[in-house]
PDB file of N, CA and C in Angstrom:
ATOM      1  N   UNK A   1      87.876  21.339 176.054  1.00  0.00           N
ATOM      2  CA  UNK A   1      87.134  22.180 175.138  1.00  0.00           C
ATOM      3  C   UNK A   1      87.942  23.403 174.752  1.00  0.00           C
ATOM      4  N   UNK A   2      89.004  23.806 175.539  1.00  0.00           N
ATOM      5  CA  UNK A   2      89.822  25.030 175.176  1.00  0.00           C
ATOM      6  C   UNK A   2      90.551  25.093 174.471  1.00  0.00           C
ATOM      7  N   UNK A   3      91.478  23.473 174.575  1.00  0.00           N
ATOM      8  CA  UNK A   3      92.571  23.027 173.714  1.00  0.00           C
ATOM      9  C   UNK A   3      91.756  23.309 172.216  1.00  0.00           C
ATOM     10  N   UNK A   4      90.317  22.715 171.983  1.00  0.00           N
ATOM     11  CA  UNK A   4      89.691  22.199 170.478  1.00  0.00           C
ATOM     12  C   UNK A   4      89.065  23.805 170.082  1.00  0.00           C
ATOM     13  N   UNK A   5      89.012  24.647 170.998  1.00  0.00           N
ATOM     14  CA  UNK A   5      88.451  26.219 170.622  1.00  0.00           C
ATOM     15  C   UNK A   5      90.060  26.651 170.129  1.00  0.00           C
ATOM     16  N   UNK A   6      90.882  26.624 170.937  1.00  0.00           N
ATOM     17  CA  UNK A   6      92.204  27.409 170.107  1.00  0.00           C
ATOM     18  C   UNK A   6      92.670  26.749 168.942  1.00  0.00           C
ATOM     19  N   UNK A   7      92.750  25.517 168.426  1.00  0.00           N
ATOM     20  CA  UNK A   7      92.947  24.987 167.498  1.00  0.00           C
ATOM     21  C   UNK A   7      91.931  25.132 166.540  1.00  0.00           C
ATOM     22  N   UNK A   8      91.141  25.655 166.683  1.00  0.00           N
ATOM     23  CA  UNK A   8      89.907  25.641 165.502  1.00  0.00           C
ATOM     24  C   UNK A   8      90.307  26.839 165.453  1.00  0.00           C
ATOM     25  N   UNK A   9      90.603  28.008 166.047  1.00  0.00           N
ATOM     26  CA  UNK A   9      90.876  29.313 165.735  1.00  0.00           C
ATOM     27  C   UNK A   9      91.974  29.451 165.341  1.00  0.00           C
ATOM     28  N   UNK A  10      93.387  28.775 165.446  1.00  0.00           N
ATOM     29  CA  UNK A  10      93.982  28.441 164.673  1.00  0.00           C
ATOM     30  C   UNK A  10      94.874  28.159 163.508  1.00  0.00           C
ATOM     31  N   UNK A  11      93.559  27.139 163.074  1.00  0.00           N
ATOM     32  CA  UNK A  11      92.825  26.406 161.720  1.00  0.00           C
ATOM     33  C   UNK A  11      92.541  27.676 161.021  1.00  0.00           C
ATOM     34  N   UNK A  12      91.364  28.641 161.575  1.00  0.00           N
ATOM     35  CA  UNK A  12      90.728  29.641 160.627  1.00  0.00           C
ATOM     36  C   UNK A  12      91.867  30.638 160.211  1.00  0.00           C
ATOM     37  N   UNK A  13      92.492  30.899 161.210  1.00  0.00           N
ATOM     38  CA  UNK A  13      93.723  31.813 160.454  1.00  0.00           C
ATOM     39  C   UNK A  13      95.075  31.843 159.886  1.00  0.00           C
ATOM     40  N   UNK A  14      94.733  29.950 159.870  1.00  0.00           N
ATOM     41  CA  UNK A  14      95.922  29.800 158.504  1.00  0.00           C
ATOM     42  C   UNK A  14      95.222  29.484 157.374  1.00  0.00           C
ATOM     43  N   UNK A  15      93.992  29.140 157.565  1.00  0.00           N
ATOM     44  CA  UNK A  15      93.037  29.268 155.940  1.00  0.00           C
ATOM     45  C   UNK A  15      93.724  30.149 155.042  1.00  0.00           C
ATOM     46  N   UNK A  16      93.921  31.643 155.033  1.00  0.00           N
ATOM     47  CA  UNK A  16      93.790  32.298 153.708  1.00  0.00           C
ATOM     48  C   UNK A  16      95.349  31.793 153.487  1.00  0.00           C
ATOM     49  N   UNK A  17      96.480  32.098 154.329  1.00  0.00           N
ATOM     50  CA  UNK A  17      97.731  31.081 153.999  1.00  0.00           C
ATOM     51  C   UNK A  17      98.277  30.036 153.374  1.00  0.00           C
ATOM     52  N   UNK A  18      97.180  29.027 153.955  1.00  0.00           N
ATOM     53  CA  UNK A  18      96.888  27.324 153.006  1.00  0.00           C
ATOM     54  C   UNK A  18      96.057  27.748 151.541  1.00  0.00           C
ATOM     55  N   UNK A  19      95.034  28.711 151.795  1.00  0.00           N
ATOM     56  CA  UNK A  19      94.587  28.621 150.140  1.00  0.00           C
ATOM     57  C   UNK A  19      95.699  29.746 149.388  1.00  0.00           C
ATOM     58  N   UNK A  20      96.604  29.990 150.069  1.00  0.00           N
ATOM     59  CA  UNK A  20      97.464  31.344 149.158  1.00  0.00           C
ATOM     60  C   UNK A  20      98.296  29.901 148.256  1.00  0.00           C
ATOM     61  N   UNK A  21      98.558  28.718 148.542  1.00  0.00           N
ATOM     62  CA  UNK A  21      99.809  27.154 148.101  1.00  0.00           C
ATOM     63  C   UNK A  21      99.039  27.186 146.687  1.00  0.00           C
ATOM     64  N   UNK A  22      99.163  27.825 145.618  1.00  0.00           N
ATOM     65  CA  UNK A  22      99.051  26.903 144.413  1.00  0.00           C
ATOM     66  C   UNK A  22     100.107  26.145 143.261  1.00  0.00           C
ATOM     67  N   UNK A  23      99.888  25.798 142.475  1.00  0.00           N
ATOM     68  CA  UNK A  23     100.523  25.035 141.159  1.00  0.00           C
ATOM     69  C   UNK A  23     100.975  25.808 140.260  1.00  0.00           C
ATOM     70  N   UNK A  24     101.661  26.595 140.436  1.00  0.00           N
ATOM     71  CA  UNK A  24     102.422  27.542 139.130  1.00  0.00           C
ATOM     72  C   UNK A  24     102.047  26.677 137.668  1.00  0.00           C
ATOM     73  N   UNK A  25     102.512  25.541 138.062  1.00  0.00           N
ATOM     74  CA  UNK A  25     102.535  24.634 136.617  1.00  0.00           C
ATOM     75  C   UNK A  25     100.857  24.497 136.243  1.00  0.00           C
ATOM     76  N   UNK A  26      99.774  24.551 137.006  1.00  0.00           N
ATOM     77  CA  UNK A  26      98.394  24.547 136.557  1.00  0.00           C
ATOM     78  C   UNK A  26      97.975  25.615 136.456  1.00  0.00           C
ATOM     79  N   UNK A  27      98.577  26.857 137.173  1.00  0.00           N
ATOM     80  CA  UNK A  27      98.226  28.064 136.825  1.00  0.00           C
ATOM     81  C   UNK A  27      98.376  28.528 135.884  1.00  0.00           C
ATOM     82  N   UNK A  28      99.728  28.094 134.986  1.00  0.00           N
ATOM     83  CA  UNK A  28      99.753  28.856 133.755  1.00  0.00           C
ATOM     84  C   UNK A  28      99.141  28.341 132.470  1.00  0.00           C
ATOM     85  N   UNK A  29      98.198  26.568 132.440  1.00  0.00           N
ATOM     86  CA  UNK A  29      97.203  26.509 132.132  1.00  0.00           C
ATOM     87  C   UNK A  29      96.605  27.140 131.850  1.00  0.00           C
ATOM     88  N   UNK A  30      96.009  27.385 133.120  1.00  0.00           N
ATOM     89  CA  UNK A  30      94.495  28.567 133.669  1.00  0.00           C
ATOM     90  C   UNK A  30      94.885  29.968 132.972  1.00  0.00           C
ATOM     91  N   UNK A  31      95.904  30.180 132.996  1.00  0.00           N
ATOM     92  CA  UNK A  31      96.675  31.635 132.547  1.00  0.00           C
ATOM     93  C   UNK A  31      95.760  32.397 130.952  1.00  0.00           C
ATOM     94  N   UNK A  32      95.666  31.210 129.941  1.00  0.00           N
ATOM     95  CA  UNK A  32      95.205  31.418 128.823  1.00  0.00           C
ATOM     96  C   UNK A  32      94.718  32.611 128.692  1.00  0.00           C
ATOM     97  N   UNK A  33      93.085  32.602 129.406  1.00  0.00           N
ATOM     98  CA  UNK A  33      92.395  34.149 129.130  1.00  0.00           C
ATOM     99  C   UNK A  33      92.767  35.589 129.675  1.00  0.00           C
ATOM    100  N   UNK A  34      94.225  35.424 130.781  1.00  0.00           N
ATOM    101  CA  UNK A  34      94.948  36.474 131.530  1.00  0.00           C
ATOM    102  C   UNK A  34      95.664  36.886 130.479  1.00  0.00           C
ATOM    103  N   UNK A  35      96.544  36.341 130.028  1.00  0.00           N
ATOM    104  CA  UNK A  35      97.478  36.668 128.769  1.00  0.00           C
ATOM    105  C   UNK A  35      97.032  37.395 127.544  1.00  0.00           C
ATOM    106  N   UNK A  36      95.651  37.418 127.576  1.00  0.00           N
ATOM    107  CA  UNK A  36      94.990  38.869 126.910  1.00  0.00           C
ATOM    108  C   UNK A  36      95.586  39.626 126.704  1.00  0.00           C
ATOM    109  N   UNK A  37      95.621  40.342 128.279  1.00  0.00           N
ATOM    110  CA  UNK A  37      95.324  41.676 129.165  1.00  0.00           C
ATOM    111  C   UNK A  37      96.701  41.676 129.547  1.00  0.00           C
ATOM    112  N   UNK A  38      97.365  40.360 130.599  1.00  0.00           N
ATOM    113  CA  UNK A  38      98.345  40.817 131.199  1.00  0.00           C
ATOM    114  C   UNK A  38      99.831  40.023 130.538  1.00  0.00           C
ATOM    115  N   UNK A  39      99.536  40.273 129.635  1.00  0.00           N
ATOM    116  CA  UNK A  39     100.532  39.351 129.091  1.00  0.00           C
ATOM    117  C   UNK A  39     100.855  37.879 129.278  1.00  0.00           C
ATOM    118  N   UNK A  40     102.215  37.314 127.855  1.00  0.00           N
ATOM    119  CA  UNK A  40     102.476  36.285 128.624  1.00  0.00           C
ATOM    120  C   UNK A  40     102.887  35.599 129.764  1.00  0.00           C
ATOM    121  N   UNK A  41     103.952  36.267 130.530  1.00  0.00           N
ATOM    122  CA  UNK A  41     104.203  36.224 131.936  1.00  0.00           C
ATOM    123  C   UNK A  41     104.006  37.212 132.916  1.00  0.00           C
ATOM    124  N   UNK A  42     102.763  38.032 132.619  1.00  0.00           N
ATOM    125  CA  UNK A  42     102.120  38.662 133.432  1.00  0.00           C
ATOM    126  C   UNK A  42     102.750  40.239 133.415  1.00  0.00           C
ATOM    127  N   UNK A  43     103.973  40.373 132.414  1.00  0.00           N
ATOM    128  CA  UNK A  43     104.110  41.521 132.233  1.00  0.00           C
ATOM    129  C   UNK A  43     103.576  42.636 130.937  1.00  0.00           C
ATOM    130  N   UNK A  44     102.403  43.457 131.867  1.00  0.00           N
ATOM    131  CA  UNK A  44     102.045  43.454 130.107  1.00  0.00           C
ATOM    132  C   UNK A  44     102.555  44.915 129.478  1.00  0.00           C
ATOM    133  N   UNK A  45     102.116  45.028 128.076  1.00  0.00           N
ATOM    134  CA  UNK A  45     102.667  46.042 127.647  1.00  0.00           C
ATOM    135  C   UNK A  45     101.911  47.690 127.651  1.00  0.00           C
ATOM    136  N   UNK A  46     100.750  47.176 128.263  1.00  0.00           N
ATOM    137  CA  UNK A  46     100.193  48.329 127.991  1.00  0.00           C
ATOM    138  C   UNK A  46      99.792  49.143 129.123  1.00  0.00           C
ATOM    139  N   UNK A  47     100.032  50.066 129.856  1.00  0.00           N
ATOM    140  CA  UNK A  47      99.750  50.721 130.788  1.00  0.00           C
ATOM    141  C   UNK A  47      98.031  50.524 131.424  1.00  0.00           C
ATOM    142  N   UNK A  48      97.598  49.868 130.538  1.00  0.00           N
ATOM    143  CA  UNK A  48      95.792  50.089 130.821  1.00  0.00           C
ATOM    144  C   UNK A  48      95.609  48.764 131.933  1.00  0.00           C
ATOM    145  N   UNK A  49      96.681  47.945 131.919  1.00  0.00           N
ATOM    146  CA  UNK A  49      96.651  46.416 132.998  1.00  0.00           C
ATOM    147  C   UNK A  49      97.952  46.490 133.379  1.00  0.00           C
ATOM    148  N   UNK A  50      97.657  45.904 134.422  1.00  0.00           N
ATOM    149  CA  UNK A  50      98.871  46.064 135.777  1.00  0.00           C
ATOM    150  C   UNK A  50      99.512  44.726 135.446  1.00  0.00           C
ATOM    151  N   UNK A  51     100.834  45.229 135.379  1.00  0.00           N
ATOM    152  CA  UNK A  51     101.988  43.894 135.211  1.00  0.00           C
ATOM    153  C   UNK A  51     102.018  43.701 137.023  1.00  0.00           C
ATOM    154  N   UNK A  52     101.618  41.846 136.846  1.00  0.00           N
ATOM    155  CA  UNK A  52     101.554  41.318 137.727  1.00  0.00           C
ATOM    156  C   UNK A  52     102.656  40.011 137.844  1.00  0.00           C
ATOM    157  N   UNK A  53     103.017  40.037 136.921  1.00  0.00           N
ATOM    158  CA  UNK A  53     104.194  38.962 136.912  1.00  0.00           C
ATOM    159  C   UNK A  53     105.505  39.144 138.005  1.00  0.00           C
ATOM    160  N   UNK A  54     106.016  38.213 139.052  1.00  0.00           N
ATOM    161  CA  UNK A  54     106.369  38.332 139.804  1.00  0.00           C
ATOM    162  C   UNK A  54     106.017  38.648 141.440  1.00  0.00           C
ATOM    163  N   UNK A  55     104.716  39.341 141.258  1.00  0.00           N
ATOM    164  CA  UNK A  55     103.469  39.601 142.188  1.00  0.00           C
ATOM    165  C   UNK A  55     104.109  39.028 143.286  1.00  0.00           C
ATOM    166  N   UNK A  56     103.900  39.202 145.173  1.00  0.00           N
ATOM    167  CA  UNK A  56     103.247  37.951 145.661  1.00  0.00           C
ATOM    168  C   UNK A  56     102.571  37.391 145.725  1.00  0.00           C
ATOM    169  N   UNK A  57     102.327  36.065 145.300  1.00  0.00           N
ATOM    170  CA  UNK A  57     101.451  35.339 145.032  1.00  0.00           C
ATOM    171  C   UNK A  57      99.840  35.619 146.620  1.00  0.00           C
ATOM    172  N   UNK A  58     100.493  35.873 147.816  1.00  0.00           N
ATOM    173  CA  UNK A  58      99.135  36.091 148.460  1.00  0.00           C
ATOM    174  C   UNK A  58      98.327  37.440 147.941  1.00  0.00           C
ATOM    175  N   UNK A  59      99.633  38.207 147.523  1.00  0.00           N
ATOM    176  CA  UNK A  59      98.260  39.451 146.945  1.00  0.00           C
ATOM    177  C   UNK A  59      97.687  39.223 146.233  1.00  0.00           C
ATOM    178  N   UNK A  60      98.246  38.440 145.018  1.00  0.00           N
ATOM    179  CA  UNK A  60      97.322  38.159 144.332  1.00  0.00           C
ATOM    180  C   UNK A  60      96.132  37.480 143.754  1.00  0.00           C
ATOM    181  N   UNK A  61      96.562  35.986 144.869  1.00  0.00           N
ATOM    182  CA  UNK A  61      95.179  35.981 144.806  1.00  0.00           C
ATOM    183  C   UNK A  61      94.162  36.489 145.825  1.00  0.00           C
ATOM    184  N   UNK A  62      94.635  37.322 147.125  1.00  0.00           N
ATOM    185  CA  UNK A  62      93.537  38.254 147.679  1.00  0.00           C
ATOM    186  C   UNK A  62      92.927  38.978 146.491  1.00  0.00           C
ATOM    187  N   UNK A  63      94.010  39.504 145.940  1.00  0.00           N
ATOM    188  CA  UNK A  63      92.492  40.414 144.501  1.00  0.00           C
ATOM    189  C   UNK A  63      92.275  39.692 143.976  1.00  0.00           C
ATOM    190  N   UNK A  64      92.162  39.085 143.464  1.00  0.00           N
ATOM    191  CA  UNK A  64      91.553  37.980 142.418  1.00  0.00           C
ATOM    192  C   UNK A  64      89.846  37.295 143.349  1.00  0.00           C
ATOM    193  N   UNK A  65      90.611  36.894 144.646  1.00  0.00           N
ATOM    194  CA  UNK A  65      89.288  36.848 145.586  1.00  0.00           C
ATOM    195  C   UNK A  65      88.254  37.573 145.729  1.00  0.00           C
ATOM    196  N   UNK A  66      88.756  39.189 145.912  1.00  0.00           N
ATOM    197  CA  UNK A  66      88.538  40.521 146.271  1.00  0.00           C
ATOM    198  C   UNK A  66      87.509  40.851 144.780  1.00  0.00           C
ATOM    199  N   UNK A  67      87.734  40.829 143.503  1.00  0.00           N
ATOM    200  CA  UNK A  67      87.086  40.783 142.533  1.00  0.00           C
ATOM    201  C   UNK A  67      86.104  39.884 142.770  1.00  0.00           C
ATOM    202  N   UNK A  68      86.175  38.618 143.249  1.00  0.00           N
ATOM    203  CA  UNK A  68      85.115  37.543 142.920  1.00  0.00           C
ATOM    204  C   UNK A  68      83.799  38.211 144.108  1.00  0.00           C
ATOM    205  N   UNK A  69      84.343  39.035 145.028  1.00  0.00           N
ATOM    206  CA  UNK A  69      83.711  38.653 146.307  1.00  0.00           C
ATOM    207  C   UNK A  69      82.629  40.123 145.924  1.00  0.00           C
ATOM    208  N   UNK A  70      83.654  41.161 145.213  1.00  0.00           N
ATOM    209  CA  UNK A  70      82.900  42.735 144.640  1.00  0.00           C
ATOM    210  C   UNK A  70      83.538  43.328 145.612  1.00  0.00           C
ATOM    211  N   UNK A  71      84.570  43.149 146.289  1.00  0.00           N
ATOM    212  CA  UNK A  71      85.573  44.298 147.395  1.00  0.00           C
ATOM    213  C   UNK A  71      85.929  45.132 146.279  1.00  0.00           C
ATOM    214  N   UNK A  72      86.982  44.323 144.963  1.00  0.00           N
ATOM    215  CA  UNK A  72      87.091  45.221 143.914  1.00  0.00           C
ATOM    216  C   UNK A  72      86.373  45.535 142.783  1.00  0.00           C
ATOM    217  N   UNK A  73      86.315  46.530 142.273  1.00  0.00           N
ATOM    218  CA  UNK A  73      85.484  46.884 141.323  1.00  0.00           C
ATOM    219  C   UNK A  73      85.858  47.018 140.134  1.00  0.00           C
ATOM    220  N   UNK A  74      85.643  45.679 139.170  1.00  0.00           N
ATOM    221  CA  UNK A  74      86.120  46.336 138.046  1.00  0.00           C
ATOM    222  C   UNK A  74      85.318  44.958 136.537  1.00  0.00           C
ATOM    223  N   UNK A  75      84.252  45.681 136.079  1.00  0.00           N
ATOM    224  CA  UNK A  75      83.739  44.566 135.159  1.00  0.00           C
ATOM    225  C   UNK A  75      84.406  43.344 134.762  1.00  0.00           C
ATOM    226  N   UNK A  76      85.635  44.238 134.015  1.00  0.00           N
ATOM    227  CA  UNK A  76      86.024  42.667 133.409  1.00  0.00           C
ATOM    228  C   UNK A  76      86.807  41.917 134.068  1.00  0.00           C
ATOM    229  N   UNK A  77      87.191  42.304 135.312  1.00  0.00           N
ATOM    230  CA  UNK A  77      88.011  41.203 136.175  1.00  0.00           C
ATOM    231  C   UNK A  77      86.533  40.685 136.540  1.00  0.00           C
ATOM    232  N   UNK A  78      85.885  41.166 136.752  1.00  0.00           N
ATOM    233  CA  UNK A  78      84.117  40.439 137.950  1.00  0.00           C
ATOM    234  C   UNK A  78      84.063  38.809 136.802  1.00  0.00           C
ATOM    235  N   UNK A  79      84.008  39.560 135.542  1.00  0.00           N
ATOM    236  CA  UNK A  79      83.751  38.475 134.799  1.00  0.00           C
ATOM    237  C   UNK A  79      84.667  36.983 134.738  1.00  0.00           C
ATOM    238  N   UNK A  80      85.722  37.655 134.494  1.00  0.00           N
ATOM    239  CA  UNK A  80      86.824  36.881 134.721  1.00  0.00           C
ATOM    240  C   UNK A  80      87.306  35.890 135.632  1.00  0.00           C
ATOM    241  N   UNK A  81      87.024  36.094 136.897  1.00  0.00           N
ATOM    242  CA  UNK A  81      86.918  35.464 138.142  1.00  0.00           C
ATOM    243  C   UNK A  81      85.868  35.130 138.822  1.00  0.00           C
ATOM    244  N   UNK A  82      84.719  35.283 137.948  1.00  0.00           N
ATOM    245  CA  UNK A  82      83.251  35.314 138.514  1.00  0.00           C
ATOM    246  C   UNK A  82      83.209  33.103 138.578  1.00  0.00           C
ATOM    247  N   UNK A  83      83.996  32.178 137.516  1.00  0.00           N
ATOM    248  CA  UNK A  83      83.632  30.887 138.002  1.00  0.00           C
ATOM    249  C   UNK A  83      84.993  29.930 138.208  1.00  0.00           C
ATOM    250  N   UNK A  84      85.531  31.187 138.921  1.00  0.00           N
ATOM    251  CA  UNK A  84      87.152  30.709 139.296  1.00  0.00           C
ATOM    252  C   UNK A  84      87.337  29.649 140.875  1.00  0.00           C
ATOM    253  N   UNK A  85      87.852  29.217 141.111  1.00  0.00           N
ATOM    254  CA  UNK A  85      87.227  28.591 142.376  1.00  0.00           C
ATOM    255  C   UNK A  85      88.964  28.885 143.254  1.00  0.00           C
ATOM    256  N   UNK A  86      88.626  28.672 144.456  1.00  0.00           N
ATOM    257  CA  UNK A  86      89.796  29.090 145.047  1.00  0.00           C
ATOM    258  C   UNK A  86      91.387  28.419 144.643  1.00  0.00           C
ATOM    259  N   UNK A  87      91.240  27.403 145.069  1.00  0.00           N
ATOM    260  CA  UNK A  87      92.362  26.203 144.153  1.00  0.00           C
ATOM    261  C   UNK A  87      92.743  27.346 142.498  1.00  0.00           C
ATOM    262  N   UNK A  88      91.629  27.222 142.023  1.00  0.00           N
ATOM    263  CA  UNK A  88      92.224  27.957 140.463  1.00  0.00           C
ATOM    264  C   UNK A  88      92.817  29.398 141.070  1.00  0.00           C
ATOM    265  N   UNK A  89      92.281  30.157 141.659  1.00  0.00           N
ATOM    266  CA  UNK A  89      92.663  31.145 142.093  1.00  0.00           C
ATOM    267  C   UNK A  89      94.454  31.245 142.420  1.00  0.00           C
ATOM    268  N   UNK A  90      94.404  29.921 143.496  1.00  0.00           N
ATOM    269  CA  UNK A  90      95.540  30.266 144.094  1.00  0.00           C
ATOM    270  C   UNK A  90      96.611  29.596 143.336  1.00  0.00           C
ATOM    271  N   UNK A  91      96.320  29.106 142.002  1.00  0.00           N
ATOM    272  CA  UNK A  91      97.279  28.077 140.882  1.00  0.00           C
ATOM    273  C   UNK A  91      97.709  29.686 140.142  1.00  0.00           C
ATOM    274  N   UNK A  92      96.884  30.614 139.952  1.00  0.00           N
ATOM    275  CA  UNK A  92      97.105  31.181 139.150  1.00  0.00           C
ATOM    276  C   UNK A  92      97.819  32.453 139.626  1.00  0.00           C
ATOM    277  N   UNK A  93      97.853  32.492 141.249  1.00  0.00           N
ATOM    278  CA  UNK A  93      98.663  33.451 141.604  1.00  0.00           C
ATOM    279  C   UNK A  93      99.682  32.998 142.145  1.00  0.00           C
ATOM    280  N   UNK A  94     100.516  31.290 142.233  1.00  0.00           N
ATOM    281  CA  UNK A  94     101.545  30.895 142.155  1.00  0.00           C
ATOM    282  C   UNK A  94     102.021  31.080 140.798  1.00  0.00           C
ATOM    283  N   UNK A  95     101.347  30.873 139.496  1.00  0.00           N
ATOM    284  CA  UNK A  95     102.089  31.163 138.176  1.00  0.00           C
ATOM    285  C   UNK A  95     102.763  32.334 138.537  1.00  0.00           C
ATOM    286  N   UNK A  96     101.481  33.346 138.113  1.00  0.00           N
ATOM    287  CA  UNK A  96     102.415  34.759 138.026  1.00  0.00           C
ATOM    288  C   UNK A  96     103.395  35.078 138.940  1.00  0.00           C
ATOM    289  N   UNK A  97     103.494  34.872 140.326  1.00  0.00           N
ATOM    290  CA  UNK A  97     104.481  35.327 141.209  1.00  0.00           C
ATOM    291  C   UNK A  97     105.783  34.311 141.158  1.00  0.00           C
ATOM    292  N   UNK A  98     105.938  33.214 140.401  1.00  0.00           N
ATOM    293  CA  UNK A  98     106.819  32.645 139.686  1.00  0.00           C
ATOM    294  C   UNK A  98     107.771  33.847 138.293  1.00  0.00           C
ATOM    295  N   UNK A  99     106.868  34.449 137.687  1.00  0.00           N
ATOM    296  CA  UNK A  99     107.427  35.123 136.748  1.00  0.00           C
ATOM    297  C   UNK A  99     108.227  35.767 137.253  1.00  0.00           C
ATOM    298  N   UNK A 100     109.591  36.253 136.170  1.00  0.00           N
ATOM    299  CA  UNK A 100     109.915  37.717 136.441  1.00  0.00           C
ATOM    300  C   UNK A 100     109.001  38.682 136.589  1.00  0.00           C
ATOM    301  N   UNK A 101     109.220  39.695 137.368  1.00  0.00           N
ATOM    302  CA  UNK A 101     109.016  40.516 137.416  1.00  0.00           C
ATOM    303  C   UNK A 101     109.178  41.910 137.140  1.00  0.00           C
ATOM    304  N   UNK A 102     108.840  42.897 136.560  1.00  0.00           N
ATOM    305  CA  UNK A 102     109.197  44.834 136.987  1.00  0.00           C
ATOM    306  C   UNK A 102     109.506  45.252 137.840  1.00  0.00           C
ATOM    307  N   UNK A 103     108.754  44.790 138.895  1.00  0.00           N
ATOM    308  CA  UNK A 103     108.489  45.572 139.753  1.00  0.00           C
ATOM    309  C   UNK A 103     109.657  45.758 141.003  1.00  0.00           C
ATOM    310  N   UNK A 104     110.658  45.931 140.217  1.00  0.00           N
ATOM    311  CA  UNK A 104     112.073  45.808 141.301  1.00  0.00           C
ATOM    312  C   UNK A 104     111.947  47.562 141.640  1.00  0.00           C
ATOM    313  N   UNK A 105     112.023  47.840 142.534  1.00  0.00           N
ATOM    314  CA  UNK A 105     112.545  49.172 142.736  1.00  0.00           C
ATOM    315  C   UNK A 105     113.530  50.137 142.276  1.00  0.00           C
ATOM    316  N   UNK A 106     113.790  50.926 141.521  1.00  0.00           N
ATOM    317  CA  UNK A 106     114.748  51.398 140.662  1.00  0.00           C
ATOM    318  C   UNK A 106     115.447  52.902 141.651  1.00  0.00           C
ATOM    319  N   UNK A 107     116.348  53.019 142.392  1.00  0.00           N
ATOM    320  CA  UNK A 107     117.035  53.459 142.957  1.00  0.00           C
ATOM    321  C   UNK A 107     117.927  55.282 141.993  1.00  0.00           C
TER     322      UNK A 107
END
C-alpha cells in the first residue's frame, strides 16, 4: 500500500508538467483569436499586451490556467480562456514559447 501511496503522489506532481507537453503546430491553429492582442508570433506591438512569444511554455500556460481558474484578473483574458480546455491550453503555450522572442535581457 506504500509503494501505490508514493506513486500516486508521484503521479499528482508530475500532472502540471505532463499537461505543460503541447503541439506548437495545433497551437498556432488555436492562436487565431491571440493574434488580435498579441500578435502574430506573440510579439505584440503595443505596450497594452504582453509579448509572450518565446515565453516558457509552463508559465504560460499556468496563466492561461490562472485566468480560467480567476487567480488572474483580467476580463478579456476570463473570456478568452473561459472554453479552453487544458490540452488547448498547453498547445497554445508550446506555440508561443516556440516563437522568437524579446525578452532576451539587454546588458
Amino acid at each position: 500500500m506504500k509503494t501505490f501511496s508514493i506513486a500516486l503522489v508521484a503521479l499528482a506532481l508530475s500532472a502540471p508538467a505532463l499537461a505543460a507537453k503541447g503541439n506548437p503546430d495545433a497551437g498556432k491553429a488555436k492562436a487565431e483569436t491571440c493574434k488580435a492582442c498579441h500578435g502574430e508570433t506573440g510579439a505584440s506591438a503595443s505596450a497594452e499586451f504582453p509579448k509572450i512569444g518565446g515565453q516558457h511554455a509552463d508559465y504560460l500556460a499556468t496563466a492561461l490556467r490562472h485566468y480560467k481558474l480567476g487567480k488572474r484578473k483580467n476580463p478579456i483574458m476570463a473570456g478568452q480562456v473561459a472554453t479552453l480546455s487544458e490540452k488547448d491550453m498547453a498547445d497554445l503555450a508550446a506555440y508561443y514559447a516556440s516563437q522568437p522572442g524579446g525578452l532576451a535581457l539587454k546588458y
